[in-house]
PDB file of N, CA and C in Angstrom:
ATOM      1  N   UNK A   1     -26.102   1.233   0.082  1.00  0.00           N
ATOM      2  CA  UNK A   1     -25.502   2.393  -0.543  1.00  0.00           C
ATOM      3  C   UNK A   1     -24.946   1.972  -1.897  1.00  0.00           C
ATOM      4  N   UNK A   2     -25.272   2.771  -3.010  1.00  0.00           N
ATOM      5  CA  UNK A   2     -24.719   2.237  -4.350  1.00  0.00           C
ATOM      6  C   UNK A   2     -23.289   3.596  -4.422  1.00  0.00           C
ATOM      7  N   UNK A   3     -22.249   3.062  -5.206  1.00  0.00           N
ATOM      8  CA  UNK A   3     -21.471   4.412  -5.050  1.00  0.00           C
ATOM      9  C   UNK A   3     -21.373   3.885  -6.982  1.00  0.00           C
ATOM     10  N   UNK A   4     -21.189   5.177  -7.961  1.00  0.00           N
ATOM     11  CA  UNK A   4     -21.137   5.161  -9.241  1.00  0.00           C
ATOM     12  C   UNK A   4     -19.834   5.340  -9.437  1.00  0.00           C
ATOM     13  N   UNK A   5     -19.249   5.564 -10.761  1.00  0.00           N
ATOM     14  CA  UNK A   5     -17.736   5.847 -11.511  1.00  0.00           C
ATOM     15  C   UNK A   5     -17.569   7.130 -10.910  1.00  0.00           C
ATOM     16  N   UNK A   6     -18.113   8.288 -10.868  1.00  0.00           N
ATOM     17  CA  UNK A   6     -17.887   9.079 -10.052  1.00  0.00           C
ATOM     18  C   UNK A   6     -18.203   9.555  -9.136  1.00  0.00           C
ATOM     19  N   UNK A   7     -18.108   8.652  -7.706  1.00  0.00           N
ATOM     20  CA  UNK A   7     -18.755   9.329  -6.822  1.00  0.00           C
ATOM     21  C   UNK A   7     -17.168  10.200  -5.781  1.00  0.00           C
ATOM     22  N   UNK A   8     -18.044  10.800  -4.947  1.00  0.00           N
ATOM     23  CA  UNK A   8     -17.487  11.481  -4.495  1.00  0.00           C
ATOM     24  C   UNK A   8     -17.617  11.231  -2.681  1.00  0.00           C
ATOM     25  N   UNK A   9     -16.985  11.763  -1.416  1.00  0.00           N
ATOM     26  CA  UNK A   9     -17.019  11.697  -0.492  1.00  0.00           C
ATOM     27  C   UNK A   9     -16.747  12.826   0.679  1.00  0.00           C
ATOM     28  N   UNK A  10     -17.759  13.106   1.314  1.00  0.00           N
ATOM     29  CA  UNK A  10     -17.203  14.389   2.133  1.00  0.00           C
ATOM     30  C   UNK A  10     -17.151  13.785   3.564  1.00  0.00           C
ATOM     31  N   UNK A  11     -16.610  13.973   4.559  1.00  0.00           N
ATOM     32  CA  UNK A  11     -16.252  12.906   5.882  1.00  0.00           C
ATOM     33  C   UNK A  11     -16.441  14.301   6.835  1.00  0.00           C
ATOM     34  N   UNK A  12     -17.333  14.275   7.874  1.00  0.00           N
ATOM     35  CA  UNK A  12     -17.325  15.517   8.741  1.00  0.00           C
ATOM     36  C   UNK A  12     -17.630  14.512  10.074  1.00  0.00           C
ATOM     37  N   UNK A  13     -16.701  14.963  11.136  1.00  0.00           N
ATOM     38  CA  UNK A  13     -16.920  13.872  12.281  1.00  0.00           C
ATOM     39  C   UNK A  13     -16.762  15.077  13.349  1.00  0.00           C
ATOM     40  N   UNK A  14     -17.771  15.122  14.338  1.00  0.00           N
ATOM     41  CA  UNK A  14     -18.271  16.446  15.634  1.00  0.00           C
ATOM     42  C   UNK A  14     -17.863  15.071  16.060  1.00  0.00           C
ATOM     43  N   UNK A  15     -16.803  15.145  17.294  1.00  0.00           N
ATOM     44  CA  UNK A  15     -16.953  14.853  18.575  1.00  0.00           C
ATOM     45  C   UNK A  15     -16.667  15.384  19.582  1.00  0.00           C
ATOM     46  N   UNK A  16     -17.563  15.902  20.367  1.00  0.00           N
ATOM     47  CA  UNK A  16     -17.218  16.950  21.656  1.00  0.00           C
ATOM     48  C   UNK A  16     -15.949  17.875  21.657  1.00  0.00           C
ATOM     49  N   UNK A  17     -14.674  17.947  21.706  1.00  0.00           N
ATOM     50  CA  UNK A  17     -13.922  18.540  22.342  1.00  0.00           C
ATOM     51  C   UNK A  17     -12.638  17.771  22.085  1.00  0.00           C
ATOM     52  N   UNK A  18     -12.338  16.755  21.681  1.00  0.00           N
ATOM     53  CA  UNK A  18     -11.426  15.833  21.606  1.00  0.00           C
ATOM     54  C   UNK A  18     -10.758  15.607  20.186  1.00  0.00           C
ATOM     55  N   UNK A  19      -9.904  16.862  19.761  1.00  0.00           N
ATOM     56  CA  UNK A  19      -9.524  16.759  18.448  1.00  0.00           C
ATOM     57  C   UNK A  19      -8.712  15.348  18.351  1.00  0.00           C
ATOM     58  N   UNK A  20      -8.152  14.698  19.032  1.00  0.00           N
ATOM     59  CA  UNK A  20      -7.566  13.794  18.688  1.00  0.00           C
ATOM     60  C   UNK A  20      -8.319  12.540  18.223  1.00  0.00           C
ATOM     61  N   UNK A  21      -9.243  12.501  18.873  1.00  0.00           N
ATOM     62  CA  UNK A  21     -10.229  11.185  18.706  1.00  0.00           C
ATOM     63  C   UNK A  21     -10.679  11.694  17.683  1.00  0.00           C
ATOM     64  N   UNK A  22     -11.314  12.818  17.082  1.00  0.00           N
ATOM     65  CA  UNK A  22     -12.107  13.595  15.928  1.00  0.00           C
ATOM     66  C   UNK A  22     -11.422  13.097  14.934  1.00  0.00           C
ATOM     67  N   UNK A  23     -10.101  13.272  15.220  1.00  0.00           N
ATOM     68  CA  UNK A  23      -9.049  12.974  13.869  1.00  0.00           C
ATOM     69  C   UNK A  23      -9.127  11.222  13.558  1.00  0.00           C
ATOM     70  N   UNK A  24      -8.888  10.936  14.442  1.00  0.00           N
ATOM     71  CA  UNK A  24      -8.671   9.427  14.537  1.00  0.00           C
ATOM     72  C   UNK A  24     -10.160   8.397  13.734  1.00  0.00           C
ATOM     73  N   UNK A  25     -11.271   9.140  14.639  1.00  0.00           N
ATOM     74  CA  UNK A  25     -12.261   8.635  13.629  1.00  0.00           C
ATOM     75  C   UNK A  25     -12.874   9.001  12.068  1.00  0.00           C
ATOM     76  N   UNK A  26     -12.236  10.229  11.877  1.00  0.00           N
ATOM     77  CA  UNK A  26     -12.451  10.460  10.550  1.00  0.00           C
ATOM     78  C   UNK A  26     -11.672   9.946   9.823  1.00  0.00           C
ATOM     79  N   UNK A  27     -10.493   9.481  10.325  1.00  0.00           N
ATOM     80  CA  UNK A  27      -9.584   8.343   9.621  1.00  0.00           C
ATOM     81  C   UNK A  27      -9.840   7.151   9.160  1.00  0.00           C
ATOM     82  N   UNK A  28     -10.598   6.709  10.098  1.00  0.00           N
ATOM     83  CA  UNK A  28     -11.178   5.674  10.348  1.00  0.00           C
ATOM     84  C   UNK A  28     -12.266   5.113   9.397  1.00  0.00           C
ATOM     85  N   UNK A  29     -13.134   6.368   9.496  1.00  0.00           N
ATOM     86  CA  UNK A  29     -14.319   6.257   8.531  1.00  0.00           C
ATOM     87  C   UNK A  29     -13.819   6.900   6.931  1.00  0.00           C
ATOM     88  N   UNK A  30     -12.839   7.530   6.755  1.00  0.00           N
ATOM     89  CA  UNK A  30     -12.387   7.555   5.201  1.00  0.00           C
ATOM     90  C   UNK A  30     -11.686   6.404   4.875  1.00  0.00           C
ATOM     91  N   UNK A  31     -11.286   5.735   5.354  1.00  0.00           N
ATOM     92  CA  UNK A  31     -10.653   4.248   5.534  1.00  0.00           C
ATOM     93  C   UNK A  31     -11.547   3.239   4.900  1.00  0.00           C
ATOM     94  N   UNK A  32     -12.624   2.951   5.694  1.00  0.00           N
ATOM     95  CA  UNK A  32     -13.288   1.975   5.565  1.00  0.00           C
ATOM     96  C   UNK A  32     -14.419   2.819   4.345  1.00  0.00           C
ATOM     97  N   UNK A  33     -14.524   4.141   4.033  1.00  0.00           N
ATOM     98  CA  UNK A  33     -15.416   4.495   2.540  1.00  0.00           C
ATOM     99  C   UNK A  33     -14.064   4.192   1.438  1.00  0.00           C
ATOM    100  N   UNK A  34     -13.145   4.318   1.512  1.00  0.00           N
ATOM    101  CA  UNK A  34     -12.751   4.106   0.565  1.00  0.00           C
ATOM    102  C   UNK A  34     -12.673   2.644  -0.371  1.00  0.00           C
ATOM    103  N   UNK A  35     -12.662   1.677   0.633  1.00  0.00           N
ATOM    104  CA  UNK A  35     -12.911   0.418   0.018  1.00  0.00           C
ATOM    105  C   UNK A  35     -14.216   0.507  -0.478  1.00  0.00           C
ATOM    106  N   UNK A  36     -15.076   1.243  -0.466  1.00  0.00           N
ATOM    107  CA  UNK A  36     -16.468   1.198  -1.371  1.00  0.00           C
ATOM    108  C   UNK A  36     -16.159   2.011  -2.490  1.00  0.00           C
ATOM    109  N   UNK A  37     -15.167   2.590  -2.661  1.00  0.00           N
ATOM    110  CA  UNK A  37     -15.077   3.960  -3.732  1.00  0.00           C
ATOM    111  C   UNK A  37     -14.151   2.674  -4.813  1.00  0.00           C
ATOM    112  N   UNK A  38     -15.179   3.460  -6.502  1.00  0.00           N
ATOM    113  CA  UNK A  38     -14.367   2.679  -7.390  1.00  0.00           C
ATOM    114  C   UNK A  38     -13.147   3.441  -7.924  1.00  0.00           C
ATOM    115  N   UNK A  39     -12.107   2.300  -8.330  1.00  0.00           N
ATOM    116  CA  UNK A  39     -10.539   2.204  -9.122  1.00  0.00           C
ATOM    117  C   UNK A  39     -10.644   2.624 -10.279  1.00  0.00           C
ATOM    118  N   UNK A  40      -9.882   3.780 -10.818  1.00  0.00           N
ATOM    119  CA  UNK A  40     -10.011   4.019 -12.022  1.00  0.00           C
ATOM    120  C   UNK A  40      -8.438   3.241 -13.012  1.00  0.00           C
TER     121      UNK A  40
END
């Protein structure tokens, strides 16, 4: 994955029925994209 000066990120996480876990892994995974996203 290349990310540019402006990239951008949209995070959509379906898991069954379990808003808590839903939440938890979209945390998770904006977490770990953000260390790929560049510092201005």
């Amino acid at each position: 994955m290349e990310v540019g000066p402006n990239a951008r990120a949209l995070v959509i996480v379906l898991i069954g029925d379990d808003t808590a876990a839903a939440c938890k892994k979209a945390e998770d995974v904006a977490t770990a994209l953000d260390k790929l996203l560049p510092r201005n």
